[in-house]
ModelCIF file with pLDDT and N, C-alpha, C, O atoms, coordinates in Angstrom:
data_MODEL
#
_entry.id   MODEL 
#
_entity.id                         1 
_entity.type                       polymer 
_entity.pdbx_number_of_molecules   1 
#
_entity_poly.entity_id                      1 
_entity_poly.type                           'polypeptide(L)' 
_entity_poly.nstd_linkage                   no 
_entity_poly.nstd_monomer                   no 
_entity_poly.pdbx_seq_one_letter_code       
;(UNK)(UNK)(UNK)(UNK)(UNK)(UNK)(UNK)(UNK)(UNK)(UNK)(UNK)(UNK)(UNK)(UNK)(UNK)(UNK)
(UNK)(UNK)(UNK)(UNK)(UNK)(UNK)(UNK)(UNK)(UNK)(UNK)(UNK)(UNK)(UNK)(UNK)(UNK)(UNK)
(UNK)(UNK)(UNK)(UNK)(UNK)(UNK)(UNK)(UNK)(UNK)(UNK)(UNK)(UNK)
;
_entity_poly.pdbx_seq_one_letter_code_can   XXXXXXXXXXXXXXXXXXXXXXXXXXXXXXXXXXXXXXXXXXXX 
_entity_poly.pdbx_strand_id                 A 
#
loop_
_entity_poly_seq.entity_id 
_entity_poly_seq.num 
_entity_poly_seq.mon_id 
_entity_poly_seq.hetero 
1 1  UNK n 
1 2  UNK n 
1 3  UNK n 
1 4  UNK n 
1 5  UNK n 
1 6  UNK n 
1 7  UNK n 
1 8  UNK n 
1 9  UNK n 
1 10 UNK n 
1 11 UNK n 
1 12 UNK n 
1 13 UNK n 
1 14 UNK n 
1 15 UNK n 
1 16 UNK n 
1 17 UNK n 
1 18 UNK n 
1 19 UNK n 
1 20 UNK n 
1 21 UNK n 
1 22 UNK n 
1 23 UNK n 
1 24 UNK n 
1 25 UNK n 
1 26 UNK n 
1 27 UNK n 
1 28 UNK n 
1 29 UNK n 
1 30 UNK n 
1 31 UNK n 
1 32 UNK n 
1 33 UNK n 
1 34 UNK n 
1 35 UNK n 
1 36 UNK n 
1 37 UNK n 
1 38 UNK n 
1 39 UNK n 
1 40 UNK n 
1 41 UNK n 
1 42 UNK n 
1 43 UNK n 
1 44 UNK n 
#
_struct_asym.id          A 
_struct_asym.entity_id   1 
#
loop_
_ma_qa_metric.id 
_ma_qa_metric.mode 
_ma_qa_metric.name 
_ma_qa_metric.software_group_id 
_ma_qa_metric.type 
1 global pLDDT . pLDDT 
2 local  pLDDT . pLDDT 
#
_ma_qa_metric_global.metric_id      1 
_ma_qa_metric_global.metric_value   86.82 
_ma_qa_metric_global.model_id       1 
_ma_qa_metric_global.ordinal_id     1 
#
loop_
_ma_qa_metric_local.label_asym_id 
_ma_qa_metric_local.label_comp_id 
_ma_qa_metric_local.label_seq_id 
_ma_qa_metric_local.metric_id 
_ma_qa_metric_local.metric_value 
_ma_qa_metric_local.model_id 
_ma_qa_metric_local.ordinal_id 
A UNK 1  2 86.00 1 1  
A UNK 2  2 87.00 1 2  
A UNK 3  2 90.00 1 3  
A UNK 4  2 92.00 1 4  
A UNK 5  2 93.00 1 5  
A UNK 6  2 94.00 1 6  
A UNK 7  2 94.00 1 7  
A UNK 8  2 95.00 1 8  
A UNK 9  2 95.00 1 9  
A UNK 10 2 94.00 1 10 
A UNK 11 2 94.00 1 11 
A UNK 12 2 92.00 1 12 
A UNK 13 2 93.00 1 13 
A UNK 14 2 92.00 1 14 
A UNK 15 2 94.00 1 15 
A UNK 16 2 93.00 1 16 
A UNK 17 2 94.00 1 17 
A UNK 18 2 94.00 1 18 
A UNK 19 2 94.00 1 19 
A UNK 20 2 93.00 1 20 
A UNK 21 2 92.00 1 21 
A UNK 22 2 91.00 1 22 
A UNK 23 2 90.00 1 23 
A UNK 24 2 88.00 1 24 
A UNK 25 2 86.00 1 25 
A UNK 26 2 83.00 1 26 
A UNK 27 2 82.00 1 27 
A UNK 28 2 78.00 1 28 
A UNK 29 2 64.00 1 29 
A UNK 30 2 57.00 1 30 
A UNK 31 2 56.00 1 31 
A UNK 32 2 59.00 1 32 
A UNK 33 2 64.00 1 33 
A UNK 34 2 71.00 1 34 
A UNK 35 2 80.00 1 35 
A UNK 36 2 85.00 1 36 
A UNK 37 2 91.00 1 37 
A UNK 38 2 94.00 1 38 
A UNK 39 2 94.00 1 39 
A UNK 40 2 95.00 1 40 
A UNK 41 2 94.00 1 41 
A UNK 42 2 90.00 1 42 
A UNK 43 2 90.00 1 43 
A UNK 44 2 93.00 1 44 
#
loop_
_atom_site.group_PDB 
_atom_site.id 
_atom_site.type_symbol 
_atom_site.label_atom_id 
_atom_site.label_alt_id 
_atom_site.label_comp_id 
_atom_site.label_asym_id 
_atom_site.label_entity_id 
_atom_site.label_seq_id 
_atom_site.pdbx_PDB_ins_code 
_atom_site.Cartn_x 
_atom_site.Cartn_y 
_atom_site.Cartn_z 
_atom_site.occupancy 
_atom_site.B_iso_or_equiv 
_atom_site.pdbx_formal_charge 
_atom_site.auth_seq_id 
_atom_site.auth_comp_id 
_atom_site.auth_asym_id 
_atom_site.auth_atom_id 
_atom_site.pdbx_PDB_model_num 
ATOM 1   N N  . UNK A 1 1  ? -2.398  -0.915  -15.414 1.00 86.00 ? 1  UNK A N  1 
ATOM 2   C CA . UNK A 1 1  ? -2.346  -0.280  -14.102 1.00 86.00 ? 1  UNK A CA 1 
ATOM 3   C C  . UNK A 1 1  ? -3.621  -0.535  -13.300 1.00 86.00 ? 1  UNK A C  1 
ATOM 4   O O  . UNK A 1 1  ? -3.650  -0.245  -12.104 1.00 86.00 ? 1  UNK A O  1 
ATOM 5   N N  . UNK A 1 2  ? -4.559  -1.009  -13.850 1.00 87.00 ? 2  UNK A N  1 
ATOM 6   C CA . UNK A 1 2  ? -5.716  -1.243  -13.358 1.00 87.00 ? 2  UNK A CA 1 
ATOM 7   C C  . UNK A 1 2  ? -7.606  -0.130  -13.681 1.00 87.00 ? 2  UNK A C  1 
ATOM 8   O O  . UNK A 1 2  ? -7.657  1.025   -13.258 1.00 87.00 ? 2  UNK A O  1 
ATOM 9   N N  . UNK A 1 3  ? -8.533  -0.592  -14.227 1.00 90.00 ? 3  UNK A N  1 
ATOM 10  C CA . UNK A 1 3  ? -9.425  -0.336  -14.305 1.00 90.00 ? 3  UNK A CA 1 
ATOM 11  C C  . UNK A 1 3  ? -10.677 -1.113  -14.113 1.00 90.00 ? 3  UNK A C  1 
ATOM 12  O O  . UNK A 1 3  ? -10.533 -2.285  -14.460 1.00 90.00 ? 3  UNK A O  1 
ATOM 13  N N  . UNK A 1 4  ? -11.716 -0.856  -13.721 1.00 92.00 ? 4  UNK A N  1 
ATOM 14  C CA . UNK A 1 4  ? -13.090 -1.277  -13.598 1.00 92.00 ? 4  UNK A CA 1 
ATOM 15  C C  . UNK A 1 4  ? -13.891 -0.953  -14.428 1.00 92.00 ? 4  UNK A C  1 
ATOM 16  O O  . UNK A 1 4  ? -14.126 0.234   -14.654 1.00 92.00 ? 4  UNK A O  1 
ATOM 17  N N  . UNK A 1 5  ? -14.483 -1.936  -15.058 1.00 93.00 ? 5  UNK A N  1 
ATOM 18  C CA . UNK A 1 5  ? -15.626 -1.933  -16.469 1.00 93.00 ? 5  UNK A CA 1 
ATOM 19  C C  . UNK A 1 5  ? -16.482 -2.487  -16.098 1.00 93.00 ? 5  UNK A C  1 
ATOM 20  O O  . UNK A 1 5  ? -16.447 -3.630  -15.641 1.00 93.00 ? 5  UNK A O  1 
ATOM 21  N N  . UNK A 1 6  ? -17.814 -1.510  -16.266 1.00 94.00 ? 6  UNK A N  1 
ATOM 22  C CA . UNK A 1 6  ? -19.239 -1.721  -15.977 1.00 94.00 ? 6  UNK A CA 1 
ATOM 23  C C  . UNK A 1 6  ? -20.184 -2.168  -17.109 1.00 94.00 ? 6  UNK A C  1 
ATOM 24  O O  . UNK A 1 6  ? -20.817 -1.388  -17.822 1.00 94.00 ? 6  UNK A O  1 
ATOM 25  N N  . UNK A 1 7  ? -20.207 -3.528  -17.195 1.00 94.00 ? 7  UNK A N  1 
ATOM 26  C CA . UNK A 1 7  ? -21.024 -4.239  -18.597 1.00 94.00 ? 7  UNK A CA 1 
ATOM 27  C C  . UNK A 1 7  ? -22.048 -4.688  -18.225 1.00 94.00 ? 7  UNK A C  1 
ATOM 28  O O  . UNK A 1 7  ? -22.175 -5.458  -17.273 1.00 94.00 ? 7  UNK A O  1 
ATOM 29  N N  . UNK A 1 8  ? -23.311 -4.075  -19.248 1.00 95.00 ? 8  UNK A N  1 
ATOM 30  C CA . UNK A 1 8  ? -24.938 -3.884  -19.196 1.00 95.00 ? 8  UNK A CA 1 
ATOM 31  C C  . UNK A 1 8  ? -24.786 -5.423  -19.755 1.00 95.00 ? 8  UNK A C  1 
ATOM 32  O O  . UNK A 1 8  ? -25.100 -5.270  -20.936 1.00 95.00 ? 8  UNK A O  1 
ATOM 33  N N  . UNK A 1 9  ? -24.538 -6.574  -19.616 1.00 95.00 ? 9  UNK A N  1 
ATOM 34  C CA . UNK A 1 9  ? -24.272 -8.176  -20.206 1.00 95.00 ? 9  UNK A CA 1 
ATOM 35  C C  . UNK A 1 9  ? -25.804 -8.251  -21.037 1.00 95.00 ? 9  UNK A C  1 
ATOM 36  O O  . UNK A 1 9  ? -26.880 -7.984  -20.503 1.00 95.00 ? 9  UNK A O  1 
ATOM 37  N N  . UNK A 1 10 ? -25.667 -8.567  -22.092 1.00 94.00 ? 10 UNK A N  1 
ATOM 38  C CA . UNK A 1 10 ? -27.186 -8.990  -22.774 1.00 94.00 ? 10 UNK A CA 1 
ATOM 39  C C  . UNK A 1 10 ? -27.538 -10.242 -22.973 1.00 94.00 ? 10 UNK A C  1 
ATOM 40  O O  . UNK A 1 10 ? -26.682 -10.929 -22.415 1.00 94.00 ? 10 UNK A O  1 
ATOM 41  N N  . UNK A 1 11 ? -28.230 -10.826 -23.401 1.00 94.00 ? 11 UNK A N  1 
ATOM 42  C CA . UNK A 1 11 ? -28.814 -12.168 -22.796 1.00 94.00 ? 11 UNK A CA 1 
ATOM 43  C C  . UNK A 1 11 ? -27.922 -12.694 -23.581 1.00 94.00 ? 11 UNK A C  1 
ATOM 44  O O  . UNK A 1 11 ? -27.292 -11.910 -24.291 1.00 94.00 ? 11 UNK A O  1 
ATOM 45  N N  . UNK A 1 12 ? -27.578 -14.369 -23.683 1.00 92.00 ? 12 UNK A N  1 
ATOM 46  C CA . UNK A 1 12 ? -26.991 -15.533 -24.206 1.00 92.00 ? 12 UNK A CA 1 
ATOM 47  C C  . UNK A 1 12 ? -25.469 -15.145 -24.259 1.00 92.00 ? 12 UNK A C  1 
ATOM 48  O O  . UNK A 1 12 ? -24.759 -16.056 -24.683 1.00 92.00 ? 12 UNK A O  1 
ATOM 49  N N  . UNK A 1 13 ? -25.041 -14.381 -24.034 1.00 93.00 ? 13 UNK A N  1 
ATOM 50  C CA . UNK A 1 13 ? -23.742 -14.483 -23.735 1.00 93.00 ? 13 UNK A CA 1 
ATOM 51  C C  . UNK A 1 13 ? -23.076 -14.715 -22.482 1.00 93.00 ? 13 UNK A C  1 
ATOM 52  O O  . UNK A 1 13 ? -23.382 -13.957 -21.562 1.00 93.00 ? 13 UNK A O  1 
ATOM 53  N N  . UNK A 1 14 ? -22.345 -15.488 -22.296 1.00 92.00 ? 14 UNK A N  1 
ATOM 54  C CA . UNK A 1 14 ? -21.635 -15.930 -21.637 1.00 92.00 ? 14 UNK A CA 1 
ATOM 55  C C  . UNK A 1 14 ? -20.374 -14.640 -20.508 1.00 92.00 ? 14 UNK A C  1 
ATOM 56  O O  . UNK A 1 14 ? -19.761 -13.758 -21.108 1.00 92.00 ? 14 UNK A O  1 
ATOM 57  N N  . UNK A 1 15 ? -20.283 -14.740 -19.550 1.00 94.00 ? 15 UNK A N  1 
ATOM 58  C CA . UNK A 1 15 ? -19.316 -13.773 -18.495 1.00 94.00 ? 15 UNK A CA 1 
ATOM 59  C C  . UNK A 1 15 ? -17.999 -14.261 -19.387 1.00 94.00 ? 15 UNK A C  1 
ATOM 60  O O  . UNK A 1 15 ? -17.477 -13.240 -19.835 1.00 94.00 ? 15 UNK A O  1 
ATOM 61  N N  . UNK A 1 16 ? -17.455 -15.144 -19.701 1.00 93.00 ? 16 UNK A N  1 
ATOM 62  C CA . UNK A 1 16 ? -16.493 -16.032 -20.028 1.00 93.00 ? 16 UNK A CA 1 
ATOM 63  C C  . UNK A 1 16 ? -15.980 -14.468 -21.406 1.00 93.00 ? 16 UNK A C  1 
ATOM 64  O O  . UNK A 1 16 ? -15.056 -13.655 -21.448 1.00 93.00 ? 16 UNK A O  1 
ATOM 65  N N  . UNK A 1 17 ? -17.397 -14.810 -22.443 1.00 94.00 ? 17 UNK A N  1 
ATOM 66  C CA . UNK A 1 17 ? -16.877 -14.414 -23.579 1.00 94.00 ? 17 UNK A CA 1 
ATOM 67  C C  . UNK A 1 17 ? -17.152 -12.835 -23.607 1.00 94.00 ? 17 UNK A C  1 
ATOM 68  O O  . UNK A 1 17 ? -16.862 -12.102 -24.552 1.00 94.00 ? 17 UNK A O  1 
ATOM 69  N N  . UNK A 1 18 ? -17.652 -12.508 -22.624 1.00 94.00 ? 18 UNK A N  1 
ATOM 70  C CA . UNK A 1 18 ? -17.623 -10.581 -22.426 1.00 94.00 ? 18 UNK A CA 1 
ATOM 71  C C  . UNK A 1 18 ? -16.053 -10.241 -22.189 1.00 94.00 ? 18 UNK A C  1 
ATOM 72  O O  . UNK A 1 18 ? -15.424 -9.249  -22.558 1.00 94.00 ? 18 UNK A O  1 
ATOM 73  N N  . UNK A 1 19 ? -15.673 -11.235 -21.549 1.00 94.00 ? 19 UNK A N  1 
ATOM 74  C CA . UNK A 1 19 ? -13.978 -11.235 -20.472 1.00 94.00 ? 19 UNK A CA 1 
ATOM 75  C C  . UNK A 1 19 ? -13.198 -10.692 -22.091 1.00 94.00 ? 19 UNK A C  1 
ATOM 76  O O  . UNK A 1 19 ? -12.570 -9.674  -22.381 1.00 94.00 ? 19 UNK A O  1 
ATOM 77  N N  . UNK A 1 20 ? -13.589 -11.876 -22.875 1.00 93.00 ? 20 UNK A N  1 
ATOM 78  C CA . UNK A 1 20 ? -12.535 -12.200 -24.015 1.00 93.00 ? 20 UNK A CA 1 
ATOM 79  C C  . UNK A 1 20 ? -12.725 -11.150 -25.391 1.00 93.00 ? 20 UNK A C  1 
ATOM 80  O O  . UNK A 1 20 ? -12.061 -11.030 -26.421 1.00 93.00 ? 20 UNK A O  1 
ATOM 81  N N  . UNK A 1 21 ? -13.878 -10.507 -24.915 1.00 92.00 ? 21 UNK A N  1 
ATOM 82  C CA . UNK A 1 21 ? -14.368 -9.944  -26.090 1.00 92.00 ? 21 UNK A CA 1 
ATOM 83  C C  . UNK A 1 21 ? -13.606 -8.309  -26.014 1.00 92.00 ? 21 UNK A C  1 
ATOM 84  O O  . UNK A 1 21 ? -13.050 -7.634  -26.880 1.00 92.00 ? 21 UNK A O  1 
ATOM 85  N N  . UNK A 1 22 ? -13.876 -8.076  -24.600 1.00 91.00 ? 22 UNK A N  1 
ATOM 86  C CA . UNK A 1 22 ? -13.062 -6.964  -23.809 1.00 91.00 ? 22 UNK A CA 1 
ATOM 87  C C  . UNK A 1 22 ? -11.015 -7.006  -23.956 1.00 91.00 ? 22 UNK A C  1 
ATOM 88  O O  . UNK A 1 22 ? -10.072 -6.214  -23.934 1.00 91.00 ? 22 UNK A O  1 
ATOM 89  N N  . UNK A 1 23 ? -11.214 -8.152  -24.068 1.00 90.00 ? 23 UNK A N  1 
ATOM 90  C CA . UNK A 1 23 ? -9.652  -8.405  -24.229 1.00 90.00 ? 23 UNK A CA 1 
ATOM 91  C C  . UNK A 1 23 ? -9.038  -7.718  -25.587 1.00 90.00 ? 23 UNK A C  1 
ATOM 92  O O  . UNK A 1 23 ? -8.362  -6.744  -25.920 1.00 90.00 ? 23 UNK A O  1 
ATOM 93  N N  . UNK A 1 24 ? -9.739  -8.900  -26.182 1.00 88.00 ? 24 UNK A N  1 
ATOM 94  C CA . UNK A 1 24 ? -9.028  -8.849  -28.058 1.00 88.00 ? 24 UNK A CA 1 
ATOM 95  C C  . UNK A 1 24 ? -9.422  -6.957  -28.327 1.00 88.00 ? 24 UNK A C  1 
ATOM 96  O O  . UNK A 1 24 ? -8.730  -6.205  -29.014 1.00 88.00 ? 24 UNK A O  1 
ATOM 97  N N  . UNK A 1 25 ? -10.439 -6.643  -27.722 1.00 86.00 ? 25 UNK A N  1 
ATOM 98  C CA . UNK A 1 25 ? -10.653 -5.253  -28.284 1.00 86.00 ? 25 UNK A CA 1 
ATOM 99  C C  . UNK A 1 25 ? -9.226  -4.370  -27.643 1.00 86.00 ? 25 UNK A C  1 
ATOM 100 O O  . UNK A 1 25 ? -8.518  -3.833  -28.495 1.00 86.00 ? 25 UNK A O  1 
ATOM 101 N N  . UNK A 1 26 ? -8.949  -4.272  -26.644 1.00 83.00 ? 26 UNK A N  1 
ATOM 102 C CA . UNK A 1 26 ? -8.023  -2.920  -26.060 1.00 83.00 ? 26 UNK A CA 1 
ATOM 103 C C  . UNK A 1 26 ? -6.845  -3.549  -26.830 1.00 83.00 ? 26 UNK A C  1 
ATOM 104 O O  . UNK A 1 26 ? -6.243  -2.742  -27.538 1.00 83.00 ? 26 UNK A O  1 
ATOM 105 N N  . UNK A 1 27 ? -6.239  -5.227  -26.848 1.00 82.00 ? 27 UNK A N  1 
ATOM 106 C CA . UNK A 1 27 ? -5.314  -5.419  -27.901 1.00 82.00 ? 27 UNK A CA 1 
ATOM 107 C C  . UNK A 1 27 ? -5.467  -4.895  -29.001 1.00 82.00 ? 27 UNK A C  1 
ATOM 108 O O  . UNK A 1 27 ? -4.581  -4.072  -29.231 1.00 82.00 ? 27 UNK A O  1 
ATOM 109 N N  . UNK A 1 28 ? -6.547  -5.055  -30.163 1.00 78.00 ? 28 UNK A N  1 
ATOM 110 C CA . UNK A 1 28 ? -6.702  -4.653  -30.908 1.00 78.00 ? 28 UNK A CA 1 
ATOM 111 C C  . UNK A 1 28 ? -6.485  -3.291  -31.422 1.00 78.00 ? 28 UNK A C  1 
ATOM 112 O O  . UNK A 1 28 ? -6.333  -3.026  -32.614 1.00 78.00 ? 28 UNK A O  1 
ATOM 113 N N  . UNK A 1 29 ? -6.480  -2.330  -30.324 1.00 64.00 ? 29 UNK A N  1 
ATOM 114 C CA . UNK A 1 29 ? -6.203  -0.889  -29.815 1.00 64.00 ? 29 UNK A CA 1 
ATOM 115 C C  . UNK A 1 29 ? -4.557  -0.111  -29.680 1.00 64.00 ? 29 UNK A C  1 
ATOM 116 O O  . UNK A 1 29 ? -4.101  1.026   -29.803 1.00 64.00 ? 29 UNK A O  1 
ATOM 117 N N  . UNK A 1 30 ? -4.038  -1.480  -29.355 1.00 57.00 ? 30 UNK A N  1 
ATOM 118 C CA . UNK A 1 30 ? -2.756  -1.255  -28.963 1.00 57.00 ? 30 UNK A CA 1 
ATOM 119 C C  . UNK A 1 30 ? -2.086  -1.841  -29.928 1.00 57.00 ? 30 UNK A C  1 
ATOM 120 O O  . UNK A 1 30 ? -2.390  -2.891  -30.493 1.00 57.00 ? 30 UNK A O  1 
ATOM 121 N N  . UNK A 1 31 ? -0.688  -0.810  -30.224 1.00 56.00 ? 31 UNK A N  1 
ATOM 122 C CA . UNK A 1 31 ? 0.389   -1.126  -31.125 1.00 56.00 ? 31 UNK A CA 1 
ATOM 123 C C  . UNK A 1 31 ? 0.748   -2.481  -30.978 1.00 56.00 ? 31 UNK A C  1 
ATOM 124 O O  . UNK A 1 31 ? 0.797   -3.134  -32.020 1.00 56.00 ? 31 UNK A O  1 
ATOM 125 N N  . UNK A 1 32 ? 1.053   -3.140  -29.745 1.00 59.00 ? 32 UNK A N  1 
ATOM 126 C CA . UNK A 1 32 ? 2.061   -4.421  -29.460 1.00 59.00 ? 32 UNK A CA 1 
ATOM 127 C C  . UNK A 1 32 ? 1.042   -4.857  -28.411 1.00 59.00 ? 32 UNK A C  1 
ATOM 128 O O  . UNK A 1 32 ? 0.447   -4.275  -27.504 1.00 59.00 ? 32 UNK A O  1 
ATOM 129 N N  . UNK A 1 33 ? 1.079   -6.669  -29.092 1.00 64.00 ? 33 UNK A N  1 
ATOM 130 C CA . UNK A 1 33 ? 0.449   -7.483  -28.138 1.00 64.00 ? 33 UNK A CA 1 
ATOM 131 C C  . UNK A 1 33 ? 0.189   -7.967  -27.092 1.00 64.00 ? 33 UNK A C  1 
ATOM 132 O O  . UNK A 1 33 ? -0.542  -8.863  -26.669 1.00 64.00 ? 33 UNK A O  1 
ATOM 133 N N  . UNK A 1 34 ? 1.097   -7.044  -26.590 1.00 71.00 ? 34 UNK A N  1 
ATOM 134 C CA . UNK A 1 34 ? 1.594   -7.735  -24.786 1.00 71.00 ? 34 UNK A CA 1 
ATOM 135 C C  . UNK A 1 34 ? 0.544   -7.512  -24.187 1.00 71.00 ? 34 UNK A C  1 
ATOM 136 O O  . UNK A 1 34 ? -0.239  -6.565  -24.265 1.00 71.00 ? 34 UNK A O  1 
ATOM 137 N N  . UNK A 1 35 ? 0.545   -8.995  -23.191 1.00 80.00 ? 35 UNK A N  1 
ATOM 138 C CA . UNK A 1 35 ? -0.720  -9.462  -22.510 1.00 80.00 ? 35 UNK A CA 1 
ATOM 139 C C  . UNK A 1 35 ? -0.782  -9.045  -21.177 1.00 80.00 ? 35 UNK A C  1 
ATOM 140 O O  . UNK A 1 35 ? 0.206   -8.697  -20.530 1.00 80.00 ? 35 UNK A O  1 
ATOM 141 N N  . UNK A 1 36 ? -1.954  -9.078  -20.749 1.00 85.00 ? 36 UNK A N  1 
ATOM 142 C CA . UNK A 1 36 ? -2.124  -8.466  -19.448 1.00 85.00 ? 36 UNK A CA 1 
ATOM 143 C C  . UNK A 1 36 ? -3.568  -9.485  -18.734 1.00 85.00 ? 36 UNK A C  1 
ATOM 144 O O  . UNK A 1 36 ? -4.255  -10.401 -19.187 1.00 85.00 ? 36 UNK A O  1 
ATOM 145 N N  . UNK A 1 37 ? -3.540  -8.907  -17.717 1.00 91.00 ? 37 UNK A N  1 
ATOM 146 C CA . UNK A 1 37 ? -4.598  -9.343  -16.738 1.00 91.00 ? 37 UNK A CA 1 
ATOM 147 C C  . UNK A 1 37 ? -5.748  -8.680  -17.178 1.00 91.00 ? 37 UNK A C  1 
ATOM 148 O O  . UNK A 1 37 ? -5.872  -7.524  -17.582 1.00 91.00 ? 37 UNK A O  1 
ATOM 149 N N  . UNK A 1 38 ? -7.103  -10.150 -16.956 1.00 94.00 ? 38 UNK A N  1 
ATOM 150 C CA . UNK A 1 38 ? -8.262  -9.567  -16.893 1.00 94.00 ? 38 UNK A CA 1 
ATOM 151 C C  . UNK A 1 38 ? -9.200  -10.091 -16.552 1.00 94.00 ? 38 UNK A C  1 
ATOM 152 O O  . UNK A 1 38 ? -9.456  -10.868 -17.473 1.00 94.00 ? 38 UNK A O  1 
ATOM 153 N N  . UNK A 1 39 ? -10.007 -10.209 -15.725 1.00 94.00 ? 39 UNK A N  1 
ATOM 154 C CA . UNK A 1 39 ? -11.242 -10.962 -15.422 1.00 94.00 ? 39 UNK A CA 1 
ATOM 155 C C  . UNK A 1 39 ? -12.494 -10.590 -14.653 1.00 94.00 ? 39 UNK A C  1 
ATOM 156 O O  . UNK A 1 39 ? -12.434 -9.448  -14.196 1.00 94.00 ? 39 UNK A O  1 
ATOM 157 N N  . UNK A 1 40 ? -13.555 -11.216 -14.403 1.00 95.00 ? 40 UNK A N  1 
ATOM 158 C CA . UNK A 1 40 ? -14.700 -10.538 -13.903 1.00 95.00 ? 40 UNK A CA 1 
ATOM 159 C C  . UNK A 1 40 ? -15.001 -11.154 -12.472 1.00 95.00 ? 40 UNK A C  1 
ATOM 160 O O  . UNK A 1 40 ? -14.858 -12.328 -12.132 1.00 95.00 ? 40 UNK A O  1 
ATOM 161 N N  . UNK A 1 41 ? -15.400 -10.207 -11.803 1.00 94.00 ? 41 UNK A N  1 
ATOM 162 C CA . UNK A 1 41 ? -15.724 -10.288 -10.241 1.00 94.00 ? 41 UNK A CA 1 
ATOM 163 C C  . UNK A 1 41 ? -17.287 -11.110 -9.986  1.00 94.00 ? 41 UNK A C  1 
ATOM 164 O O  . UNK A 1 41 ? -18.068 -10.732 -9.112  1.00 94.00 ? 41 UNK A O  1 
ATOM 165 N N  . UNK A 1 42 ? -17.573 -12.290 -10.916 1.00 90.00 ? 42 UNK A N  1 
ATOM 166 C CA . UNK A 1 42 ? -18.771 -12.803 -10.513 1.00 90.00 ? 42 UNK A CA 1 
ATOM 167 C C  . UNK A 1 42 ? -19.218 -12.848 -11.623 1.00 90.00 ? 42 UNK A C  1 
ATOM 168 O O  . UNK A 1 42 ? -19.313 -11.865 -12.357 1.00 90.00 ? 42 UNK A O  1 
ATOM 169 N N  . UNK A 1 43 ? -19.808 -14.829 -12.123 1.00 90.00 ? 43 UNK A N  1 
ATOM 170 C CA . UNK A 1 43 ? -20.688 -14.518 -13.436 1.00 90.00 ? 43 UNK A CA 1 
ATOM 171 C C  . UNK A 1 43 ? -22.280 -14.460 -13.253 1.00 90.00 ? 43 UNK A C  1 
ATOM 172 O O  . UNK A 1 43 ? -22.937 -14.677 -12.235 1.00 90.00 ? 43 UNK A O  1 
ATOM 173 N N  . UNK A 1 44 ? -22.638 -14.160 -14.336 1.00 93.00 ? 44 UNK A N  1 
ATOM 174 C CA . UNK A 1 44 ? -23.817 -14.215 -14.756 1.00 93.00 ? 44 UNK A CA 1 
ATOM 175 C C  . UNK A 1 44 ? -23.897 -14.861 -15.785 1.00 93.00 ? 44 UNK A C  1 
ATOM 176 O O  . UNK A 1 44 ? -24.988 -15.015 -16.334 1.00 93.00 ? 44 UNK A O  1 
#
């Protein structure tokens, strides 16, 4: 339905792999795999 996540990013990681890291976790969370939208408003 939509949310905004505020990530303190720490050095050598990549915007790319915060995206993906954020992903696999709320899947990981959820009964069934179904995919959804997600991405970041600007990298660093």
């Amino acid at each position: 339905n939509g949310k905004i996540l505020l990530v303190d990013k720490p050095w050598g990681w990549t915007s790319f792999n915060i995206v993906k890291k954020i992903r696999s976790s709320i899947l990981n969370d959820a009964t069934t795999k179904e995919n959804f939208k997600i991405g970041h408003a600007g990298t660093l």
